[in-house]
N, C-alpha and C. Protein backbone atom coordinates (compact mmCIF):
# COMPACT_ATOMS: atom_id res chain seq x y z
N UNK A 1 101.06 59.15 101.85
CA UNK A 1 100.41 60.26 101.19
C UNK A 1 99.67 59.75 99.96
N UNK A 2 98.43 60.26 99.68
CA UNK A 2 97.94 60.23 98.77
C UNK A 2 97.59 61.28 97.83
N UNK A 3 96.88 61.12 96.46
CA UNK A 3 97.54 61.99 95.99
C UNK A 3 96.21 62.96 95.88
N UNK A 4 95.13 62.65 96.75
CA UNK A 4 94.48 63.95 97.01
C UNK A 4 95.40 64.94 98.29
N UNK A 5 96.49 64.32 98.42
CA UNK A 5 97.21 65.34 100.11
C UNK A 5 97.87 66.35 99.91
N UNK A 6 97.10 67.48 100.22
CA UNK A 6 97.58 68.85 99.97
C UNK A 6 99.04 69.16 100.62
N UNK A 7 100.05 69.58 99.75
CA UNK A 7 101.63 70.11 99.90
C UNK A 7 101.85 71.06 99.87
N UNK A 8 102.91 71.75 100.65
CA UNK A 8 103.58 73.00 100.16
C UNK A 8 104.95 72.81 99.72
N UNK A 9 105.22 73.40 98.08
CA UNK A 9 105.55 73.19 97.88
C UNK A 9 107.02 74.41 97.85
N UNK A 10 108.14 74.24 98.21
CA UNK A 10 109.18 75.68 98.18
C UNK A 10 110.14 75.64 96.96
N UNK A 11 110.35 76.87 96.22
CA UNK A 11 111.48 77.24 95.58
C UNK A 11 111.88 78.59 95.51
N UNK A 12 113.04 78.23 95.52
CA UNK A 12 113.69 79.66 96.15
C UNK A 12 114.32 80.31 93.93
N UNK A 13 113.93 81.70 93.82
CA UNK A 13 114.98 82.30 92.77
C UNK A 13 115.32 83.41 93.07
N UNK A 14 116.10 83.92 92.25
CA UNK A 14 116.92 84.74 92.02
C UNK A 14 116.36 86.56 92.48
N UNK A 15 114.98 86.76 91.71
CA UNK A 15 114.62 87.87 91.84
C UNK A 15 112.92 88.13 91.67
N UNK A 16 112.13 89.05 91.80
CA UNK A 16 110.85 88.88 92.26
C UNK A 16 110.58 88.78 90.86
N UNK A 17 110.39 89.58 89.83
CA UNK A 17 110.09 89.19 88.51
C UNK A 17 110.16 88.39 88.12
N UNK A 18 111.62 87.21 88.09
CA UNK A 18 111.39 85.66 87.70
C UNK A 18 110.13 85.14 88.63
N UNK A 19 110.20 85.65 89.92
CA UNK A 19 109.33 84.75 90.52
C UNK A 19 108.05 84.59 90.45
N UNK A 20 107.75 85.94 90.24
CA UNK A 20 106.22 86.18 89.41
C UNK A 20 106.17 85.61 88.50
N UNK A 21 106.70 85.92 87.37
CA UNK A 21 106.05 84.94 85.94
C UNK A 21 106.03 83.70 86.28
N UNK A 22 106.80 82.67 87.18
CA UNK A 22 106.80 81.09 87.30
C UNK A 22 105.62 81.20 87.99
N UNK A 23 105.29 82.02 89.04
CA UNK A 23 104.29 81.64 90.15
C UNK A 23 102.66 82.02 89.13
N UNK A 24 102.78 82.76 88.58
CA UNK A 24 101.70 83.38 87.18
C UNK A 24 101.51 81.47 86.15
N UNK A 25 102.26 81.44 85.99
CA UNK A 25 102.40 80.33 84.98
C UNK A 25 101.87 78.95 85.60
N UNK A 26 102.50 78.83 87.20
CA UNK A 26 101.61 77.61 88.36
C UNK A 26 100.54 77.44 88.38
N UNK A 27 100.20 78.83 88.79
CA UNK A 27 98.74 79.09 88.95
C UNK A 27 97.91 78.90 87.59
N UNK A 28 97.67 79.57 86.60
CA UNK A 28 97.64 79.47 84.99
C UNK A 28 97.23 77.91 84.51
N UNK A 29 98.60 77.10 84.69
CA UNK A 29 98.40 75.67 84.75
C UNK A 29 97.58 74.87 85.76
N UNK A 30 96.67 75.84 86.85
CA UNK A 30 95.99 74.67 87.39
C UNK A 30 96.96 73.88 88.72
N UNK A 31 98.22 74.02 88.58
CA UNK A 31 99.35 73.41 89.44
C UNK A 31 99.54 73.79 90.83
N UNK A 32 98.83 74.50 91.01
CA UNK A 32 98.62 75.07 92.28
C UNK A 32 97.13 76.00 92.34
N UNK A 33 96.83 75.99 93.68
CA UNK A 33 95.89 77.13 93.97
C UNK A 33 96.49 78.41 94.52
N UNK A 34 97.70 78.77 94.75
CA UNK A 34 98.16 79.93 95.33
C UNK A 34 99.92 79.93 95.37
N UNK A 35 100.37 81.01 95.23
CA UNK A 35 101.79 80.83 95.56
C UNK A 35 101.90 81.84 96.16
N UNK A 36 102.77 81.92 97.22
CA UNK A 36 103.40 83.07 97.79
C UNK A 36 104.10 83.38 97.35
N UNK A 37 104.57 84.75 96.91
CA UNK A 37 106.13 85.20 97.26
C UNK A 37 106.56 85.80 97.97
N UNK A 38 107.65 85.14 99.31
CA UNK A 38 108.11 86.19 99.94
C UNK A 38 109.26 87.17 99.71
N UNK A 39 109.48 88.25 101.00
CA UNK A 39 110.21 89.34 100.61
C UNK A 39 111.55 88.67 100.85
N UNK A 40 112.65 89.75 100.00
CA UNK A 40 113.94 89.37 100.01
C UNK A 40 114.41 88.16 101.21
N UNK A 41 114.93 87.13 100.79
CA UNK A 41 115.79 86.47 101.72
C UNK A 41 117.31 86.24 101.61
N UNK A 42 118.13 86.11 102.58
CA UNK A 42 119.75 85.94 102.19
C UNK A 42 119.65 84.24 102.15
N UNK A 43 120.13 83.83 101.14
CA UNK A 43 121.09 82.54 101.41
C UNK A 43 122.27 82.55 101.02
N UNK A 44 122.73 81.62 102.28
CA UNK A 44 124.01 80.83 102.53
C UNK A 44 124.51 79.99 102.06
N UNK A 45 124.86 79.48 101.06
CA UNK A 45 125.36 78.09 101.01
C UNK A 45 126.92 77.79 100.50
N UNK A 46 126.87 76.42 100.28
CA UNK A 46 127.92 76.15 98.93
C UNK A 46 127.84 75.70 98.06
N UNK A 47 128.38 76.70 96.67
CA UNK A 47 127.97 76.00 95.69
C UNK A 47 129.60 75.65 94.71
N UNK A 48 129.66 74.57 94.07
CA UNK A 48 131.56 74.76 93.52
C UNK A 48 132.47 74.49 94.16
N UNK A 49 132.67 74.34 95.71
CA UNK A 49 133.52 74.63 96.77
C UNK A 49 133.52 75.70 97.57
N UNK A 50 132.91 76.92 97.21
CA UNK A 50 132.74 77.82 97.79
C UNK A 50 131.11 78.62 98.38
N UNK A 51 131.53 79.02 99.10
CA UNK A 51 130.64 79.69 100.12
C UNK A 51 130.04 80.64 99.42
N UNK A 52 128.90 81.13 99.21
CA UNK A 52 127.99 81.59 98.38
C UNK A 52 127.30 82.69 99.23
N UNK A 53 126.62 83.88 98.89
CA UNK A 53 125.67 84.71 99.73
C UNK A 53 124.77 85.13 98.65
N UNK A 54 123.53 85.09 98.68
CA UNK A 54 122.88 85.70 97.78
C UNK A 54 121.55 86.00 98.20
N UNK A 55 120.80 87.06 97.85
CA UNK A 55 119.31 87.31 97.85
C UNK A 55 118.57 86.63 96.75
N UNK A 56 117.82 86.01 97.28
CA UNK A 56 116.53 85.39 96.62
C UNK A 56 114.89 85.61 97.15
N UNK A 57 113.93 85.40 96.54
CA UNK A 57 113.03 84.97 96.96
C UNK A 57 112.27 83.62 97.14
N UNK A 58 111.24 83.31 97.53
CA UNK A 58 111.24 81.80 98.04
C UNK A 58 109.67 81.71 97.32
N UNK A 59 109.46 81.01 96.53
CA UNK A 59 107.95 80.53 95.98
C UNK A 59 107.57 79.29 97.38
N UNK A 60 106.10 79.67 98.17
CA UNK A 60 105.32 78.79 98.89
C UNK A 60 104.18 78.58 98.01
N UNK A 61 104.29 77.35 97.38
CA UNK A 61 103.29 76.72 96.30
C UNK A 61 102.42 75.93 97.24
N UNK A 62 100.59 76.22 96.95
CA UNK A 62 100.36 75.27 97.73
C UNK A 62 99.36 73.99 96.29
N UNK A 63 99.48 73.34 96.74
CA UNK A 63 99.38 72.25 95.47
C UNK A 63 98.52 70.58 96.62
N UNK A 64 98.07 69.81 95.22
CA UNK A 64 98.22 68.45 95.87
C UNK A 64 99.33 67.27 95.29
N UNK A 65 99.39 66.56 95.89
CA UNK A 65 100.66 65.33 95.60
C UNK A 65 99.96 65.00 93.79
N UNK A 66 99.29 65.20 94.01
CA UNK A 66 98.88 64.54 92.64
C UNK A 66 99.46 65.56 91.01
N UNK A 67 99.87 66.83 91.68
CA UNK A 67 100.20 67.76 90.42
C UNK A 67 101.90 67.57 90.68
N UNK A 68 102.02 67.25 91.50
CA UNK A 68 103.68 67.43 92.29
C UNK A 68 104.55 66.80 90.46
N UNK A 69 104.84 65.83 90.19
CA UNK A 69 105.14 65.54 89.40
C UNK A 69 104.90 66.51 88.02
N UNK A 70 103.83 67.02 87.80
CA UNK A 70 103.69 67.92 86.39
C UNK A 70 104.31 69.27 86.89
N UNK A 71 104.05 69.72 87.99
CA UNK A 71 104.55 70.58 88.94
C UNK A 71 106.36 70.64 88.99
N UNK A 72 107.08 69.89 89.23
CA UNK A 72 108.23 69.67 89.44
C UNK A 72 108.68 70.00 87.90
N UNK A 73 108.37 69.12 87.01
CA UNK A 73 108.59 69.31 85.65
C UNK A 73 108.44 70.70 85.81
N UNK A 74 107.86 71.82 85.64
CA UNK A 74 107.32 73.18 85.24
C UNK A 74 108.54 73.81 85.60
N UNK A 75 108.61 73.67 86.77
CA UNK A 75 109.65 74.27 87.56
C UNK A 75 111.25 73.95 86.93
N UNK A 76 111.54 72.74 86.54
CA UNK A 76 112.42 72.89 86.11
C UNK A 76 112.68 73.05 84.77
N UNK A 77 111.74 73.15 83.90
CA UNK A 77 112.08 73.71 82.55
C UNK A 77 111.95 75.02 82.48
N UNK A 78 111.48 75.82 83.57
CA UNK A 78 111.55 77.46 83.46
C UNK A 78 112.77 78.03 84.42
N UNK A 79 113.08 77.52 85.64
CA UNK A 79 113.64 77.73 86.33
C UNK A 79 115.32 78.34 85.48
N UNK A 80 115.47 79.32 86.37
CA UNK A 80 117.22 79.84 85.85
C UNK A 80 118.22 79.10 86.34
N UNK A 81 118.41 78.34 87.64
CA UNK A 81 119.26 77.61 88.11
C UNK A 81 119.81 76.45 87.67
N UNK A 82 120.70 75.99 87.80
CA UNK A 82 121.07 75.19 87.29
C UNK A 82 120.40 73.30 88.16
N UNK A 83 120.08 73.93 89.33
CA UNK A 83 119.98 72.85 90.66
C UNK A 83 119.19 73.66 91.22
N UNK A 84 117.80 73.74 90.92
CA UNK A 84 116.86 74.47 91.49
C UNK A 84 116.03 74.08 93.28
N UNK A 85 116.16 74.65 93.99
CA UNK A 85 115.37 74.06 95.24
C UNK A 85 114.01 73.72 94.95
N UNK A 86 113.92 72.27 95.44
CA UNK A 86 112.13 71.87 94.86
C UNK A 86 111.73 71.33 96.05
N UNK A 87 111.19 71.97 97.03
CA UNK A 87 111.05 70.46 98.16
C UNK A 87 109.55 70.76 98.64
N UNK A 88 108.93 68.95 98.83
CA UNK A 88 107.70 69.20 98.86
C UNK A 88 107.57 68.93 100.34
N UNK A 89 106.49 69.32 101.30
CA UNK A 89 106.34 69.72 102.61
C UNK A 89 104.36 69.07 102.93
N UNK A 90 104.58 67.79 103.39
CA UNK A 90 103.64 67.75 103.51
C UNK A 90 102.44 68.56 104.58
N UNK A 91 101.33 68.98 105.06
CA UNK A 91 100.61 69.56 105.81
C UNK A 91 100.34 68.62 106.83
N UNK A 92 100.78 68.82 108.56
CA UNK A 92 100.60 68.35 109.50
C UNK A 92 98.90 68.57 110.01
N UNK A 93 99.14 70.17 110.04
CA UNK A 93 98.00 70.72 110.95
C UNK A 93 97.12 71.38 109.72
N UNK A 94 95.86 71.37 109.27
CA UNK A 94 95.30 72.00 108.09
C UNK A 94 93.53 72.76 108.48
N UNK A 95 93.32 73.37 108.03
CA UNK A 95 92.20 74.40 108.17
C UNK A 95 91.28 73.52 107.02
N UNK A 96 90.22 72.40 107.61
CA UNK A 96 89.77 71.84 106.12
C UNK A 96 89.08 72.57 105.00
N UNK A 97 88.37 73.48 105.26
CA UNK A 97 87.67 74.31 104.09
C UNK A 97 88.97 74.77 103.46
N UNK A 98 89.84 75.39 103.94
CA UNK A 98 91.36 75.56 103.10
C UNK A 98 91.98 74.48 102.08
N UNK A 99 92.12 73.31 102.57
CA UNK A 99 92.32 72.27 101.93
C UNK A 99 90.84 71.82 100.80
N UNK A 100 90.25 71.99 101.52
CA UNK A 100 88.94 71.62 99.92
C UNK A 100 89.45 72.86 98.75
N UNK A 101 89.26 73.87 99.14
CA UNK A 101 89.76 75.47 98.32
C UNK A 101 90.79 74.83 97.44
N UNK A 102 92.16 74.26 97.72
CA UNK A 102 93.62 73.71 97.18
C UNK A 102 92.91 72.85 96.28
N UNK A 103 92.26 71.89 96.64
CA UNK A 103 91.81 70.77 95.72
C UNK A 103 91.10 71.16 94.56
N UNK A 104 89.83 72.14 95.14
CA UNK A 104 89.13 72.33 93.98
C UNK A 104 89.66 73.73 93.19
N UNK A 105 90.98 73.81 93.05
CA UNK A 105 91.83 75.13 92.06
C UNK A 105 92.79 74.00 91.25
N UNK A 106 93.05 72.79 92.25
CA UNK A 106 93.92 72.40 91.37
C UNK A 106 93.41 71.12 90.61
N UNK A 107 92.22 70.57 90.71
CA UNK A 107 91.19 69.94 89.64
C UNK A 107 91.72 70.23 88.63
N UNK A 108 92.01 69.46 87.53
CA UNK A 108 91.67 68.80 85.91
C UNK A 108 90.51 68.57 85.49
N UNK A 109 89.86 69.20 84.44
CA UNK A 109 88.73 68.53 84.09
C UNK A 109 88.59 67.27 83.58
């Protein structure tokens, strides 16, 4: 990967309001060209030893490798979690005028 290669990037929080202001603040910074938020999801996990259930929502950041790093940082100095989900997803199959769109939102001057 290089670091013009457009990612999606996922994090899952707590509730749609946190998720807005982080996904407001991505975008804002240039760190992405778009975030999704989707509707309520359940997760499963473990956290402590124990089995966990909770509703969250899931941020789909779409970004290039090249913000991933200032990107990651963002995320975890705003983030509420303690061990926030950050995982980057590179693009197999891509729509290229879509991918130029990603690049030229997430340009630095």
């Amino acid at each position: 990967m290089n670091n013009d290669t457009v990612i999606l990037v996922l994090s899952n929080l707590p509730d749609r309001e946190t998720a807005k202001k982080l996904a407001s603040h991505i975008v804002a910074e240039k760190l992405a060209a778009c975030v999704n938020i989707s509707a309520d999801i359940l997760s499963i996990y473990n956290w402590d030893g124990e089995q966990q259930a909770d509703t969250e929502v899931q941020l789909m950041i779409k970004t290039r490798q090249a913000c991933y790093a200032r990107l990651e940082a963002l995320i975890l100095a705003q983030h509420p979690y303690d061990l926030p989900e950050i995982i980057a997803i590179p693009l197999v199959a891509r729509l290229p005028a879509y991918l130029d769109w990603v690049r030229k939102e997430t340009e630095t001057p």
